[in-house]
N, C-alpha and C. Protein backbone atom coordinates (compact mmCIF):
# COMPACT_ATOMS: atom_id res chain seq x y z
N UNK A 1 -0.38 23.41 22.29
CA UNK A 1 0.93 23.26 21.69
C UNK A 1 1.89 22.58 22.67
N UNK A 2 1.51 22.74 23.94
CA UNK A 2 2.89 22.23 24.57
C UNK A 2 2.46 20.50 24.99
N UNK A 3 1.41 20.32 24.64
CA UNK A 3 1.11 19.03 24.52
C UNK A 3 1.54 18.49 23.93
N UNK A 4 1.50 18.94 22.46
CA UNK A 4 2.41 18.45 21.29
C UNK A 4 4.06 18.19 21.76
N UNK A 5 4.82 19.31 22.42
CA UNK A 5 6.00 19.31 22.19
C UNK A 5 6.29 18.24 23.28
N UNK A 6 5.54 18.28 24.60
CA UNK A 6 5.45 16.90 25.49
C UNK A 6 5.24 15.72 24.67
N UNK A 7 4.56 15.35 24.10
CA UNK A 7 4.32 13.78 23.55
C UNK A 7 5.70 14.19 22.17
N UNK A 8 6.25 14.84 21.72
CA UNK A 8 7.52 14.51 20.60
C UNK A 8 8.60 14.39 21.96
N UNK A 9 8.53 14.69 22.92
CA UNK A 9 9.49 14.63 23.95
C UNK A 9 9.26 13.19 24.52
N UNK A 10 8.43 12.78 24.38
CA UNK A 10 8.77 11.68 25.14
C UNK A 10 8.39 10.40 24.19
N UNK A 11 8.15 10.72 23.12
CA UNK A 11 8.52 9.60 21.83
C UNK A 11 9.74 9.38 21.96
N UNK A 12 10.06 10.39 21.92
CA UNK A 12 11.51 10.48 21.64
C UNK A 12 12.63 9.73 22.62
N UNK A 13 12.09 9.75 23.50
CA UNK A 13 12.51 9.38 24.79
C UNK A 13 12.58 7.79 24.55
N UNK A 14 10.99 7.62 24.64
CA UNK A 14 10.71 5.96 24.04
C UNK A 14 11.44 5.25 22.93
N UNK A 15 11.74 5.77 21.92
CA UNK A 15 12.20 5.30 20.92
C UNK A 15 14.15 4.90 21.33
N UNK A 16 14.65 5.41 22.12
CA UNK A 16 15.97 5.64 22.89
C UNK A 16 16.32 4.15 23.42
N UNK A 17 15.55 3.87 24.08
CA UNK A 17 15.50 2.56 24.55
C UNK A 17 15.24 1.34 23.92
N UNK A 18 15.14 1.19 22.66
CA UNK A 18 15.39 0.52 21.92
C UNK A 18 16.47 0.23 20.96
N UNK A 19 16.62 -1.32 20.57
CA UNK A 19 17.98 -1.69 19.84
C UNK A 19 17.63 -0.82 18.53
N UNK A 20 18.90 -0.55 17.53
CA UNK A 20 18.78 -0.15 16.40
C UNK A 20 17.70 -0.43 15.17
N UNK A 21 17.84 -1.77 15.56
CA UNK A 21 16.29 -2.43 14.23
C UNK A 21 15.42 -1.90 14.89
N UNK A 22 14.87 -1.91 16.20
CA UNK A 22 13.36 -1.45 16.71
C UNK A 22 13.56 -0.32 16.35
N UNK A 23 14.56 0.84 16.98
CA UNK A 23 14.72 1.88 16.38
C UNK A 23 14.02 2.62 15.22
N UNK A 24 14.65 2.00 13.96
CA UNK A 24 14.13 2.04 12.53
C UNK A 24 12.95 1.50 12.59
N UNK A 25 12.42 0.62 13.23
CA UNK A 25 10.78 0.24 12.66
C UNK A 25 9.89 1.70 13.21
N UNK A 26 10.17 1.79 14.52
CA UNK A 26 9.69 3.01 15.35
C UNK A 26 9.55 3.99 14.10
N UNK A 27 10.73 4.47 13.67
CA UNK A 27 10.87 5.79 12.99
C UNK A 27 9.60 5.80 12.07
N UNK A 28 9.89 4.79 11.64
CA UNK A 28 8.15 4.55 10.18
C UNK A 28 6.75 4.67 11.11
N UNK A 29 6.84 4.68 11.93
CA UNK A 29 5.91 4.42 12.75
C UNK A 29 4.86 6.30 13.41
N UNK A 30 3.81 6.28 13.40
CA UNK A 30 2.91 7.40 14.39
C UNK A 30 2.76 7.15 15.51
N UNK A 31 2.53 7.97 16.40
CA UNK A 31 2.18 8.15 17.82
C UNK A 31 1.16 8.68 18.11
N UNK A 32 0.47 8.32 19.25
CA UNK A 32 -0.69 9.21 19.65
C UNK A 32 -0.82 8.62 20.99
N UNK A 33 -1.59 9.75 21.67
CA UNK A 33 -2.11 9.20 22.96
C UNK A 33 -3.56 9.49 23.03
N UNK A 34 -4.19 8.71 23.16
CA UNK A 34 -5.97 8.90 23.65
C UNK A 34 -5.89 8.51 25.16
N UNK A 35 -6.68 9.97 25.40
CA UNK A 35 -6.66 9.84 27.16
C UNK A 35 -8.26 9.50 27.28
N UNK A 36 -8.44 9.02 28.28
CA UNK A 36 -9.68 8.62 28.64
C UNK A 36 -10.24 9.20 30.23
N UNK A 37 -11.10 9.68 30.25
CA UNK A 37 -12.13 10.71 30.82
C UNK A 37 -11.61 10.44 32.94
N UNK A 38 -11.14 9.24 32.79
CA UNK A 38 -10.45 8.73 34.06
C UNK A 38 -9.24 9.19 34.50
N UNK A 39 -8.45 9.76 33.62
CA UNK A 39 -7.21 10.34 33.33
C UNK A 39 -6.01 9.48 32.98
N UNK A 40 -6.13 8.02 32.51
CA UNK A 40 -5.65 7.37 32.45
C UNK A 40 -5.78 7.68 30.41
N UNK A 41 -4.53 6.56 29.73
CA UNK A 41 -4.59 6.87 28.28
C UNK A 41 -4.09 5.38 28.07
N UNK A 42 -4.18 5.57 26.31
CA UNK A 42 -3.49 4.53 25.58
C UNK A 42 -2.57 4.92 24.64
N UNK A 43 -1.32 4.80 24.73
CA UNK A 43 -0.53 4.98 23.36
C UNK A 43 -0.73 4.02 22.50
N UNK A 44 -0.94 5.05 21.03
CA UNK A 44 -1.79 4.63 19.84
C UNK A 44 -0.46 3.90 19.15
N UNK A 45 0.27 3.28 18.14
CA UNK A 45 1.44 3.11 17.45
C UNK A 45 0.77 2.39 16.15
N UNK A 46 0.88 3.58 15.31
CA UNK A 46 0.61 3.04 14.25
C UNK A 46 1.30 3.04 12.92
N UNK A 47 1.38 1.61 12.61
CA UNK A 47 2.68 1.27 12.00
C UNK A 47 2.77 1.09 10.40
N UNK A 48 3.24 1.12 10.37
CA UNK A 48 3.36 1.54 8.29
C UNK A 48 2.53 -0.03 7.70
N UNK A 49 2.76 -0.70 7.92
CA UNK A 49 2.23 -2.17 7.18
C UNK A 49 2.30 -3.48 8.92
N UNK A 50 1.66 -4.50 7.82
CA UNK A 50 1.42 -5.63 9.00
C UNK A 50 2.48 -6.29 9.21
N UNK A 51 3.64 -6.11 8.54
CA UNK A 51 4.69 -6.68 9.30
C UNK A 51 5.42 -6.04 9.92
N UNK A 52 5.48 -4.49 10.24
CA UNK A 52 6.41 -3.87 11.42
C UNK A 52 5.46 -4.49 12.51
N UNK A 53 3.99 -4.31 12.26
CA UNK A 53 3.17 -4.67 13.26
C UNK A 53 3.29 -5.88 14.24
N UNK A 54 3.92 -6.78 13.55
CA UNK A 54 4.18 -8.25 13.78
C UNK A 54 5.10 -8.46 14.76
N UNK A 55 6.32 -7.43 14.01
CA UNK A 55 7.44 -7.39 14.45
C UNK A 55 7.31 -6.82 16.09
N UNK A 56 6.60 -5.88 16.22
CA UNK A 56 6.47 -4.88 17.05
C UNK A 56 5.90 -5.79 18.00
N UNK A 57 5.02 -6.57 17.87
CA UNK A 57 4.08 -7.39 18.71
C UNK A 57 5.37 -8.20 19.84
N UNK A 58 6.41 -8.80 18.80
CA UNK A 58 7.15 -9.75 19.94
C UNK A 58 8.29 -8.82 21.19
N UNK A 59 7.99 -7.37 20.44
CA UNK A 59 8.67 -6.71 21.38
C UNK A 59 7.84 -6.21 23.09
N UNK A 60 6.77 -6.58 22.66
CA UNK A 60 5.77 -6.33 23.96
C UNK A 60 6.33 -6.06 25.35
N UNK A 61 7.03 -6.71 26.03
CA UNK A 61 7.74 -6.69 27.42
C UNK A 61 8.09 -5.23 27.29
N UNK A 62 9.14 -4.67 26.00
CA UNK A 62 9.85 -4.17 25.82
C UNK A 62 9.01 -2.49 25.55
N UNK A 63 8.20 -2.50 24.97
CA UNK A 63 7.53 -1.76 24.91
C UNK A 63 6.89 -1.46 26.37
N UNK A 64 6.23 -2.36 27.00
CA UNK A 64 5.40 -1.80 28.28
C UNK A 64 6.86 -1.29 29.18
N UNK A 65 7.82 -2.07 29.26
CA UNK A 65 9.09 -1.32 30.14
C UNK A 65 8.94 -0.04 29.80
N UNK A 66 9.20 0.70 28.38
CA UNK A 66 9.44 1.68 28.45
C UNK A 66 8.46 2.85 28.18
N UNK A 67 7.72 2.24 28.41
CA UNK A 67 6.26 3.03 28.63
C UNK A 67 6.36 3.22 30.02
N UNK A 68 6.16 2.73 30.69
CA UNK A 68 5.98 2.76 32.35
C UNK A 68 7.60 3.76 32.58
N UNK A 69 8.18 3.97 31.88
CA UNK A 69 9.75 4.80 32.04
C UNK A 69 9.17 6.10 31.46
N UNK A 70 8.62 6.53 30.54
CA UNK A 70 8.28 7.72 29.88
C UNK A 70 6.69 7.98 30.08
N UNK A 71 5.98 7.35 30.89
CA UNK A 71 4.30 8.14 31.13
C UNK A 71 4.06 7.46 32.15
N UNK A 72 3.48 8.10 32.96
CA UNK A 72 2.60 7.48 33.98
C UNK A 72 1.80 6.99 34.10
N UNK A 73 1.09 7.70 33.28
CA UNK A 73 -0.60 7.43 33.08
C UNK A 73 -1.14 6.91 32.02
N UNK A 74 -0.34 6.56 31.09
CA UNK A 74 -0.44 5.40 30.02
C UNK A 74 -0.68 4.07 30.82
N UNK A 75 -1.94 3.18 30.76
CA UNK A 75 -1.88 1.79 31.14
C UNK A 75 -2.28 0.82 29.62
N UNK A 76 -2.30 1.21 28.58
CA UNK A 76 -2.35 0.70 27.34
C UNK A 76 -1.69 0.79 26.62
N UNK A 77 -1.50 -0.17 25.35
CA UNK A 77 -0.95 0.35 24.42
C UNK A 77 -1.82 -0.29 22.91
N UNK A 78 -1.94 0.30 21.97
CA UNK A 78 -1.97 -0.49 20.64
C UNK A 78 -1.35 -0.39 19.52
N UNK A 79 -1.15 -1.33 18.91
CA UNK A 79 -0.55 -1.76 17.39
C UNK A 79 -1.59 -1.51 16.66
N UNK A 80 -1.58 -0.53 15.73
CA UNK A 80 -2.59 -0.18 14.90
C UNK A 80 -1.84 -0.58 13.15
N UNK A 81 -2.50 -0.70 12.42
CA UNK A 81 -2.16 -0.79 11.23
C UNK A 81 -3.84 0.27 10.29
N UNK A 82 -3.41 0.40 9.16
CA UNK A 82 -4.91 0.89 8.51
C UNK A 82 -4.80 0.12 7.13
N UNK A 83 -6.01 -0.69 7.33
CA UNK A 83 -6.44 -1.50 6.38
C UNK A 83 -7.77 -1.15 5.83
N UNK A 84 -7.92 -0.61 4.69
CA UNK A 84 -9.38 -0.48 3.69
C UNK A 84 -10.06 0.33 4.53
N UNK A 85 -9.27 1.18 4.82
CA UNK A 85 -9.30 2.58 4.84
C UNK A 85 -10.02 2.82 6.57
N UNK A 86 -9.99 1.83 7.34
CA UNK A 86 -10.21 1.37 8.54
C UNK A 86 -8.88 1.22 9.46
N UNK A 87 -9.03 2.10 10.47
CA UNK A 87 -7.62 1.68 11.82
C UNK A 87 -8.14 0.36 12.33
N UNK A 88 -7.20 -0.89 12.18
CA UNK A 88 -7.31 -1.84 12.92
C UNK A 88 -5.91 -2.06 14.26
N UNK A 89 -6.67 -1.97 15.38
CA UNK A 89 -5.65 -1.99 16.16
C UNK A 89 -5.68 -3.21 16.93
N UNK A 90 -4.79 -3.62 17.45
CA UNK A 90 -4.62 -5.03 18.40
C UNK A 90 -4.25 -3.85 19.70
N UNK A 91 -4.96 -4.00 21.29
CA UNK A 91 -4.62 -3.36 22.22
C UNK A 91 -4.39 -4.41 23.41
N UNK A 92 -3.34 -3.74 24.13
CA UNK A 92 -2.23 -4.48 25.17
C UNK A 92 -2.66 -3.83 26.37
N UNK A 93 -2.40 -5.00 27.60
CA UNK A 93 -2.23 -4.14 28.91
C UNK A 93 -0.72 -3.67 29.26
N UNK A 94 -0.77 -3.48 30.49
CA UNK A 94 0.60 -2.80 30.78
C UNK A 94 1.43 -4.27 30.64
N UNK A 95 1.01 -5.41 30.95
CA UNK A 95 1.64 -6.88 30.66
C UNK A 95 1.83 -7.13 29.59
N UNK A 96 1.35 -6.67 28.62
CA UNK A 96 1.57 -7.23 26.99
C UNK A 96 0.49 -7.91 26.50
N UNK A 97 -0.53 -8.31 27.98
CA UNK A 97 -1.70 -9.23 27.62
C UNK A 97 -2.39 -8.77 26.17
N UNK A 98 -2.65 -9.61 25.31
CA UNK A 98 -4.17 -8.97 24.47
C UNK A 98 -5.21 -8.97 24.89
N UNK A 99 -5.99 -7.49 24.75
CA UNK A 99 -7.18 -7.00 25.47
C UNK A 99 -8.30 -7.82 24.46
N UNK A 100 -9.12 -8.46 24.88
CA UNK A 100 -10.27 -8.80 23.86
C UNK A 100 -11.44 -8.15 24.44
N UNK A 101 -12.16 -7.94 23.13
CA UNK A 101 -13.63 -7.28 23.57
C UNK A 101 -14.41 -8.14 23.59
């Protein structure tokens, strides 16, 4: 449980630092963190349709700033959308780079 109330604490946090429109896209938006066995994670953001997604994409800088302000140990991030009943995510480094597999 207090995991939970940590990650609404620091959504919350994240979402702060953004202008009013990002703001509102955020709000439509899920959170998650998948940690990985290294102790390092990725915040998940998954967004109501493909155009907050879009939107969200040119905010990149903006996003890793305030990631690196609210987690430490976050070095990822992804834009997820769910399409045909599949999570498709696009994943970022702490630069904004796109990660390709």
């Amino acid at each position: 449980m207090r995991g939970i109330i940590s990650l609404i604490d620091s959504t919350q946090r994240f979402k702060r630092f953004f202008d009013s429109s990002s703001r509102a896209m955020l709000q439509d938006c899920l959170f998650r963190i998948v940690n990985d066995e290294d102790g390092t994670g990725t915040l998940e953001i998954l967004c109501p349709n493909e155009v907050v997604r879009q939107r969200l994409s040119k905010k990149k800088r903006k996003i890793t700033n305030n990631i690196n302000t609210c987690w430490s140990h976050i070095r990822w991030f992804s834009l997820c959308v769910q399409q045909d009943n599949e999570l498709d995510c696009q994943k970022f480094t702490r630069n904004g780079d796109l990660v390709t597999s």
